[in-house]
PDB file of N, CA and C in Angstrom:
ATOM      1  N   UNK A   1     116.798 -71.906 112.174  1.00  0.00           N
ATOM      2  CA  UNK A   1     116.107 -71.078 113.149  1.00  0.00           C
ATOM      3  C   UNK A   1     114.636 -71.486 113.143  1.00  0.00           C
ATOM      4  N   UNK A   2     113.843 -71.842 114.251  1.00  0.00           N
ATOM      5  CA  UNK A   2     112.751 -72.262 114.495  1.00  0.00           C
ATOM      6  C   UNK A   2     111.568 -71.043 114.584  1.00  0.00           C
ATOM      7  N   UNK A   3     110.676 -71.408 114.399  1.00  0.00           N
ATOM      8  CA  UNK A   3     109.919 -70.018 114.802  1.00  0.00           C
ATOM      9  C   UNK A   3     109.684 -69.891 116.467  1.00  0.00           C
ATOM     10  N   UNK A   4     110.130 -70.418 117.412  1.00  0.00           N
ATOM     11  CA  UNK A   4     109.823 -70.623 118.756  1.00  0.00           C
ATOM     12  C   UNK A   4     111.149 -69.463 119.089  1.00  0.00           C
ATOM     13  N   UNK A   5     112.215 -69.773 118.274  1.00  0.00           N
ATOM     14  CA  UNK A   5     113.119 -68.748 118.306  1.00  0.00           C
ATOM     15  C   UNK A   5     112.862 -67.112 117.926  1.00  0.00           C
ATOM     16  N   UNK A   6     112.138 -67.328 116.975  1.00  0.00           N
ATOM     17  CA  UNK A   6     111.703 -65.616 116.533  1.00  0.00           C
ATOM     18  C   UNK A   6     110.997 -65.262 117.504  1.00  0.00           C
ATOM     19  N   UNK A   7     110.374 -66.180 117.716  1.00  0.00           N
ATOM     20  CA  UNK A   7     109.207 -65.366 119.198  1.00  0.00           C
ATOM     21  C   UNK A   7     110.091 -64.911 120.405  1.00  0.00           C
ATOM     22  N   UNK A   8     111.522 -66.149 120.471  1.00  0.00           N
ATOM     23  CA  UNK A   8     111.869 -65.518 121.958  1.00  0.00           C
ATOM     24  C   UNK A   8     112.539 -64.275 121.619  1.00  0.00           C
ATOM     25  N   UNK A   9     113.228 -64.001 120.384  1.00  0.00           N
ATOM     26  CA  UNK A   9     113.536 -62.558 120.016  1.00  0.00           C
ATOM     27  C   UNK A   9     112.896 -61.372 119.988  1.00  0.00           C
ATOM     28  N   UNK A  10     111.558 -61.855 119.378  1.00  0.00           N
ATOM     29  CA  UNK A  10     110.513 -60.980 119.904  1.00  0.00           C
ATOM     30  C   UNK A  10     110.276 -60.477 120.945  1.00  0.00           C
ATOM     31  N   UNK A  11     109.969 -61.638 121.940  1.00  0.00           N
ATOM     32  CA  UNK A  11     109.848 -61.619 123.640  1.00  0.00           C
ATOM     33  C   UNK A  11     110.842 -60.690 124.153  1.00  0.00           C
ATOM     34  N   UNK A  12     112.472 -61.383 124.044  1.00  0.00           N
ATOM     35  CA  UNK A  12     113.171 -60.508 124.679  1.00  0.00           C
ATOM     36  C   UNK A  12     113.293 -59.031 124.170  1.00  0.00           C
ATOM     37  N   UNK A  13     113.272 -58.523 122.879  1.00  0.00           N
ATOM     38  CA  UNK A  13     113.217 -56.833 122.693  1.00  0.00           C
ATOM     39  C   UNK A  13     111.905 -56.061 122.870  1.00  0.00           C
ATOM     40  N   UNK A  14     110.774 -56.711 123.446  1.00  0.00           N
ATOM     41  CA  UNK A  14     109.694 -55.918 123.789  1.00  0.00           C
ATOM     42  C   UNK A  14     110.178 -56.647 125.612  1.00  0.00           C
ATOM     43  N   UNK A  15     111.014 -57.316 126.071  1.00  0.00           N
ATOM     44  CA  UNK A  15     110.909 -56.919 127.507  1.00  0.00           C
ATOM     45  C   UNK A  15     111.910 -56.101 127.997  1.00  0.00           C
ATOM     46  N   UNK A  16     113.256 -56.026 126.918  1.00  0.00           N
ATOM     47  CA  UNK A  16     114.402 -54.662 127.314  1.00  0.00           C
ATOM     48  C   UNK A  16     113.918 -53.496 126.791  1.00  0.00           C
ATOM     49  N   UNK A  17     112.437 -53.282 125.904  1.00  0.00           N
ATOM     50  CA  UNK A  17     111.855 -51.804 125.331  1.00  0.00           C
ATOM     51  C   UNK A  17     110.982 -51.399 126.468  1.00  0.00           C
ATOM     52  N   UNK A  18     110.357 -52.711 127.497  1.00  0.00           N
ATOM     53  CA  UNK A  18     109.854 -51.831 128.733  1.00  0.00           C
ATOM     54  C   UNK A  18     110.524 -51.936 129.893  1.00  0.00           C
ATOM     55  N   UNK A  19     111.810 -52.604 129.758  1.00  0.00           N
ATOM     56  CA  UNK A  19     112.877 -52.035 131.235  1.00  0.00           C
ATOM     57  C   UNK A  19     113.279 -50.388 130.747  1.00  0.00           C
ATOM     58  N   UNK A  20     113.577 -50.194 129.374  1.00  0.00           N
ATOM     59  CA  UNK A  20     113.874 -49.008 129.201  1.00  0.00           C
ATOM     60  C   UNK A  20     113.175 -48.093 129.132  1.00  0.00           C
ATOM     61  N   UNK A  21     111.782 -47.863 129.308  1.00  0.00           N
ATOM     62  CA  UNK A  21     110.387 -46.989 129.819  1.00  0.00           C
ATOM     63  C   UNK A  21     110.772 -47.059 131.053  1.00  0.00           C
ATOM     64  N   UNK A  22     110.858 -47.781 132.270  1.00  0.00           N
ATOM     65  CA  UNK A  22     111.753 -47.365 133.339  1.00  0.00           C
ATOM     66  C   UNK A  22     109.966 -46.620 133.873  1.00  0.00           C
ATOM     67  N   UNK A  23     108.946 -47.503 133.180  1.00  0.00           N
ATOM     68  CA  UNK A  23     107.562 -47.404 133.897  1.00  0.00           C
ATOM     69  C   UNK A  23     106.843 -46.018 133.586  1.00  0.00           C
ATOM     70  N   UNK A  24     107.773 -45.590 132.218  1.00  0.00           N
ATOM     71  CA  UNK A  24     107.068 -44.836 131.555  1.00  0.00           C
ATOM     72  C   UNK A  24     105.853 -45.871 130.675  1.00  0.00           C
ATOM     73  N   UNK A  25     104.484 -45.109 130.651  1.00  0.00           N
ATOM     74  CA  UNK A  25     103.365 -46.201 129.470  1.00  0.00           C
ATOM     75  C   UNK A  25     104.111 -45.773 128.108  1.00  0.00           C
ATOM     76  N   UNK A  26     103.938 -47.109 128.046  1.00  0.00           N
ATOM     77  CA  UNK A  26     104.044 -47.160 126.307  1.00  0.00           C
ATOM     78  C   UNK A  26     102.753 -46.734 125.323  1.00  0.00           C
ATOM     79  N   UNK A  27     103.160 -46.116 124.340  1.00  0.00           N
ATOM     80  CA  UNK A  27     101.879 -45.527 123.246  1.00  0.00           C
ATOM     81  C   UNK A  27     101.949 -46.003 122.218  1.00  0.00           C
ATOM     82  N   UNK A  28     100.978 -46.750 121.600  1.00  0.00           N
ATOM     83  CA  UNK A  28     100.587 -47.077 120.290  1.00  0.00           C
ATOM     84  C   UNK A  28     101.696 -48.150 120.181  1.00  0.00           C
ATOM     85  N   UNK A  29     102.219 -48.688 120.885  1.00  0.00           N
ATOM     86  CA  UNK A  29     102.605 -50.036 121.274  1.00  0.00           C
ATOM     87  C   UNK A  29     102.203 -50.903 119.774  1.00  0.00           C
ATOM     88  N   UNK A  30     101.206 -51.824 119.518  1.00  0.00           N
ATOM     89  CA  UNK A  30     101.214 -52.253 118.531  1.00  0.00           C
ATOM     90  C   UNK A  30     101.146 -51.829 117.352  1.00  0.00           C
ATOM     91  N   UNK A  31     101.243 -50.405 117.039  1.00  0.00           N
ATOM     92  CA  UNK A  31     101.385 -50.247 115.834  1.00  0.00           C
ATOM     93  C   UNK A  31     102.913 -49.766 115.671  1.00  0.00           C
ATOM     94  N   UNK A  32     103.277 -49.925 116.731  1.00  0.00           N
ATOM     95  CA  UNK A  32     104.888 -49.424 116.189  1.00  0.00           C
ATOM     96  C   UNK A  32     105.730 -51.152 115.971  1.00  0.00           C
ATOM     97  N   UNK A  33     105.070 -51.982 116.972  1.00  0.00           N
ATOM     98  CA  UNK A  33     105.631 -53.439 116.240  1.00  0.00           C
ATOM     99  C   UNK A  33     105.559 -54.044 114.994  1.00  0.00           C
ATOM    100  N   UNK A  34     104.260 -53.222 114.580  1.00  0.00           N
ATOM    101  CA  UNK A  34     103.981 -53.882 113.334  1.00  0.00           C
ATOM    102  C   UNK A  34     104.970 -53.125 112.203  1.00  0.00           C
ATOM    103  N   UNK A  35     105.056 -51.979 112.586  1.00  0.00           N
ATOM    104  CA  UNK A  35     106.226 -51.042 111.596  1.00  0.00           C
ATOM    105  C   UNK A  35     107.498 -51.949 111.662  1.00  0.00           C
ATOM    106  N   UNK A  36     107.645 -52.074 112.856  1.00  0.00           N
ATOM    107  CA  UNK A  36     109.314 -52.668 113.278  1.00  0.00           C
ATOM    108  C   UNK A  36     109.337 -53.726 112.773  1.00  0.00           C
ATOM    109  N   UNK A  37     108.727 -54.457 112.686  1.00  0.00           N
ATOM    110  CA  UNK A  37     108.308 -56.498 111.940  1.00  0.00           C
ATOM    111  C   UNK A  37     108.252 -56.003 110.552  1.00  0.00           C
ATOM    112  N   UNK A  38     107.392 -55.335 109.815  1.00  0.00           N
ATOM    113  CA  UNK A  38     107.072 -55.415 109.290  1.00  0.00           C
ATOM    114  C   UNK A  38     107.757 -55.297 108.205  1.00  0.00           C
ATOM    115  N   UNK A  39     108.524 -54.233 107.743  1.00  0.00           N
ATOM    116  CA  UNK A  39     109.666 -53.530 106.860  1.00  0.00           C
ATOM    117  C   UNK A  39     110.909 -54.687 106.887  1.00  0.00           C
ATOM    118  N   UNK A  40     110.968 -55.148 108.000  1.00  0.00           N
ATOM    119  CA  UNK A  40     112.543 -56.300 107.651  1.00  0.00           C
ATOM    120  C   UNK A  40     111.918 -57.540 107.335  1.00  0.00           C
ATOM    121  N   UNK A  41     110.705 -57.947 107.355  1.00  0.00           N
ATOM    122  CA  UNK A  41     109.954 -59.241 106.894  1.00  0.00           C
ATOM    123  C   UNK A  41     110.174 -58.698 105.466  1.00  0.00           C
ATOM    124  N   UNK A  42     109.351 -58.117 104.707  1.00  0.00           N
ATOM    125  CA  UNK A  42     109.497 -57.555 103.857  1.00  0.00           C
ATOM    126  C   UNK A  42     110.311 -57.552 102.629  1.00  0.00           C
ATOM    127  N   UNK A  43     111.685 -57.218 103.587  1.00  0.00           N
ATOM    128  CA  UNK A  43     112.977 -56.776 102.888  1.00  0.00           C
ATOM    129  C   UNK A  43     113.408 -58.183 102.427  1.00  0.00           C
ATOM    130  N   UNK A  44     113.311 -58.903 103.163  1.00  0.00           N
ATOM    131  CA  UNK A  44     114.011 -60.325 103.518  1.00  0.00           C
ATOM    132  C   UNK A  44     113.581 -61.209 102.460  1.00  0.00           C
ATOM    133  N   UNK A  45     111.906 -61.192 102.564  1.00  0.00           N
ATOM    134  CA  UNK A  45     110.787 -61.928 101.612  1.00  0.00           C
ATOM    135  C   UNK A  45     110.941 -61.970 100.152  1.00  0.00           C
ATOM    136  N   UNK A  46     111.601 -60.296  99.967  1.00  0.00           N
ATOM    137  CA  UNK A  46     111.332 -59.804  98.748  1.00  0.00           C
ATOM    138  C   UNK A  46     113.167 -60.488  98.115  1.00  0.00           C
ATOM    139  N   UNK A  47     113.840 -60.425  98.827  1.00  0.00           N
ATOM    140  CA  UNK A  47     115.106 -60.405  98.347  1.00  0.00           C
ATOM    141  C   UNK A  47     115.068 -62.076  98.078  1.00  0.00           C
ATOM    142  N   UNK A  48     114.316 -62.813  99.121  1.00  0.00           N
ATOM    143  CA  UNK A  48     114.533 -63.998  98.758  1.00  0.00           C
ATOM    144  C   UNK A  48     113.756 -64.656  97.480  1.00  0.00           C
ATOM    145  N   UNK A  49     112.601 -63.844  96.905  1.00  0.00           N
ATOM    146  CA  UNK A  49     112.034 -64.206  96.323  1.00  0.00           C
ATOM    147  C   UNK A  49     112.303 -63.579  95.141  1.00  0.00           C
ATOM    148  N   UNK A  50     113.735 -63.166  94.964  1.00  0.00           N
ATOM    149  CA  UNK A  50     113.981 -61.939  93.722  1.00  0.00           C
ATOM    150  C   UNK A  50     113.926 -61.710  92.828  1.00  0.00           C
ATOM    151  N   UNK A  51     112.909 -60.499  93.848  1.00  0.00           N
ATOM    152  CA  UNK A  51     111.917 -59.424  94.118  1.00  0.00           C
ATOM    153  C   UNK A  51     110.706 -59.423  92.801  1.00  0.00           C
ATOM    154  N   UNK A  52     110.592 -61.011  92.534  1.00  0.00           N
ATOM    155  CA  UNK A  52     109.241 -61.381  92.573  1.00  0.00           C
ATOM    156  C   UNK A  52     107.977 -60.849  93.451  1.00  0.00           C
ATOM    157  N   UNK A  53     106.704 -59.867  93.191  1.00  0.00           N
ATOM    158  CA  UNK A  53     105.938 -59.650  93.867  1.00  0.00           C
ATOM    159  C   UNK A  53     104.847 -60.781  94.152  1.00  0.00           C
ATOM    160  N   UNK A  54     104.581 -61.362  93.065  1.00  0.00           N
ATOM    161  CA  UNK A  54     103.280 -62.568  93.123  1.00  0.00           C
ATOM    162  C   UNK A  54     103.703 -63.743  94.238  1.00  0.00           C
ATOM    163  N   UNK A  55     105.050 -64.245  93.569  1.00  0.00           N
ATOM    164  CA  UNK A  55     105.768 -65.255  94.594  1.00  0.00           C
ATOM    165  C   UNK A  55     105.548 -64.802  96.021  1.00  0.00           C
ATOM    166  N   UNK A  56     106.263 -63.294  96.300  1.00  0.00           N
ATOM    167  CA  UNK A  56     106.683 -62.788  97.672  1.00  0.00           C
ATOM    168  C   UNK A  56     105.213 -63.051  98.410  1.00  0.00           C
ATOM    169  N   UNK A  57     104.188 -62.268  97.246  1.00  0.00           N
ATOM    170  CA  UNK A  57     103.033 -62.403  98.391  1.00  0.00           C
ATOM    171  C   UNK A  57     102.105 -63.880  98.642  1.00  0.00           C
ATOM    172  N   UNK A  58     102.210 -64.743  97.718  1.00  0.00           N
ATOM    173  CA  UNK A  58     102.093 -65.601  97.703  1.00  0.00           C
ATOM    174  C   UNK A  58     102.833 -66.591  99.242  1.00  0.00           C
ATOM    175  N   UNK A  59     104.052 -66.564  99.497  1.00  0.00           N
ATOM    176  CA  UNK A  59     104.722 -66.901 100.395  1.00  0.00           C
ATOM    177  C   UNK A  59     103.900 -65.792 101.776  1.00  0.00           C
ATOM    178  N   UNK A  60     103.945 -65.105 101.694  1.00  0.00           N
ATOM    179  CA  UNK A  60     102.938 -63.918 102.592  1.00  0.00           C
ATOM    180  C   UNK A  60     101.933 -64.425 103.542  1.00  0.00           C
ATOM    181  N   UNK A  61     101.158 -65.423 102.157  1.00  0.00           N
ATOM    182  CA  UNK A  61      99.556 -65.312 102.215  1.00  0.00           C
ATOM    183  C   UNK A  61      98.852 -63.807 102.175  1.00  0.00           C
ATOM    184  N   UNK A  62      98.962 -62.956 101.539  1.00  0.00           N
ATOM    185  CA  UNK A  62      98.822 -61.490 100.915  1.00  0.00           C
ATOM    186  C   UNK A  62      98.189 -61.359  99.794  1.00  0.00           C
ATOM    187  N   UNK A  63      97.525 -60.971  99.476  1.00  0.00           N
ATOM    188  CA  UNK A  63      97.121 -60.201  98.106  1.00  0.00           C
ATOM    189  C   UNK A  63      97.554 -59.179  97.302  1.00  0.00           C
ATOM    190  N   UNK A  64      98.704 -59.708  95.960  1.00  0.00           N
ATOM    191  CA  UNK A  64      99.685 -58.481  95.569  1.00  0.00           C
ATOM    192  C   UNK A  64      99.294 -57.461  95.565  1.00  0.00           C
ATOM    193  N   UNK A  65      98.137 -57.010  95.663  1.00  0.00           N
ATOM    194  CA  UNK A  65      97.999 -55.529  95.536  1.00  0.00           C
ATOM    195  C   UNK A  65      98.591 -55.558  96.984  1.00  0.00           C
ATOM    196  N   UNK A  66      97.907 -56.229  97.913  1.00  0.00           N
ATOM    197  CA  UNK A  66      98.043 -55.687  99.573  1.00  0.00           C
ATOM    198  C   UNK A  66      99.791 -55.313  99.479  1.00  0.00           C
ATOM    199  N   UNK A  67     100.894 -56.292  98.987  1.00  0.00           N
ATOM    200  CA  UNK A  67     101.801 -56.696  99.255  1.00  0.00           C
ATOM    201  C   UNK A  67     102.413 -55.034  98.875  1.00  0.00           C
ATOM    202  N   UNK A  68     102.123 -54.853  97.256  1.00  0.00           N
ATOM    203  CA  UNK A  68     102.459 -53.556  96.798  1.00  0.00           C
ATOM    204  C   UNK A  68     102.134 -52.537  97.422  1.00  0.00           C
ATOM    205  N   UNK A  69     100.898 -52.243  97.983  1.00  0.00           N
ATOM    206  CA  UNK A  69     100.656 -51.336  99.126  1.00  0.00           C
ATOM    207  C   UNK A  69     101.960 -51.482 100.248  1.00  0.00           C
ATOM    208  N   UNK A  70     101.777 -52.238 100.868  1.00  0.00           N
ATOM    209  CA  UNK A  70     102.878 -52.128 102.045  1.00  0.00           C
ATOM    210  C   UNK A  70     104.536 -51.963 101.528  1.00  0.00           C
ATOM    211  N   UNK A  71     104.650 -52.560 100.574  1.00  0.00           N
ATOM    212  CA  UNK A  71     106.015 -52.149  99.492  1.00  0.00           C
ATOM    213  C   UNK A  71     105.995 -50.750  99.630  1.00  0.00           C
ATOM    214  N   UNK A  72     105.171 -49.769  98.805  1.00  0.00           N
ATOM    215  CA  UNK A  72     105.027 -48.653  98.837  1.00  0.00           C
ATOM    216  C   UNK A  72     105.316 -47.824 100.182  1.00  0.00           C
ATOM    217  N   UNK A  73     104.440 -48.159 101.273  1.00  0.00           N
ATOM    218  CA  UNK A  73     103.989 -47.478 102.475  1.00  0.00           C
ATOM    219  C   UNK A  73     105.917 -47.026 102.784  1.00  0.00           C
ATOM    220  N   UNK A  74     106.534 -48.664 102.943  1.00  0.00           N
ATOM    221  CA  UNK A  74     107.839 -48.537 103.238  1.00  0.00           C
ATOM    222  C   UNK A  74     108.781 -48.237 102.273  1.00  0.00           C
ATOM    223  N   UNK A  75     108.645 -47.813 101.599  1.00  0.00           N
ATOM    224  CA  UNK A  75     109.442 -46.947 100.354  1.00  0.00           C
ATOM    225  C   UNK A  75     110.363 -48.331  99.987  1.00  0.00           C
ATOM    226  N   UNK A  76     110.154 -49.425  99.592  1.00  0.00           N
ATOM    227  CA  UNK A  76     110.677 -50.158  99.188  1.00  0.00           C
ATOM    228  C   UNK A  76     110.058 -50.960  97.873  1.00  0.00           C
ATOM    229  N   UNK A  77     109.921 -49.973  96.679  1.00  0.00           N
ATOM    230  CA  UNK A  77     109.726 -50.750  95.604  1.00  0.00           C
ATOM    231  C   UNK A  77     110.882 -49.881  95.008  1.00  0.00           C
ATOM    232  N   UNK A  78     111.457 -51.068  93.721  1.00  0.00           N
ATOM    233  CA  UNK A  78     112.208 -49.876  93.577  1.00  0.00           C
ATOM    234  C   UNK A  78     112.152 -49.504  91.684  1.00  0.00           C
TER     235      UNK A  78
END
């Protein structure tokens, strides 16, 4: 999988999330992508790197504390 591919996945579920607003505005729009990205990057990173924090954030480009923060935020340390 290429990253040209993640983007068109990207692309296409933020263009069927505003056929389904149906031209309602969207709110806080980027901070709900970053929730939605963010938690399955995460999950994925951590499992592959298992659940090494230094590695994970390292692969990141993160700063383990940052990494552990966002671990936390998403209730995923365990």
């Amino acid at each position: 999988m290429s990253k040209n591919h993640i983007e068109e996945c990207v692309r296409a579920s933020l263009e069927g999330y505003f056929k389904d607003l149906r031209g309602t505005e969207p709110d806080r729009l980027y901070n709900m992508m970053i929730r939605v990205v963010e938690r399955p990057l995460l999950e994925v990173v951590m499992r592959q790197a298992d659940d090494n924090q230094s590695r994970a954030a390292e692969w990141l480009g993160l700063n383990r504390n940052t990494l552990r923060k966002k671990l936390v935020e998403h209730k995923l340390l365990k």
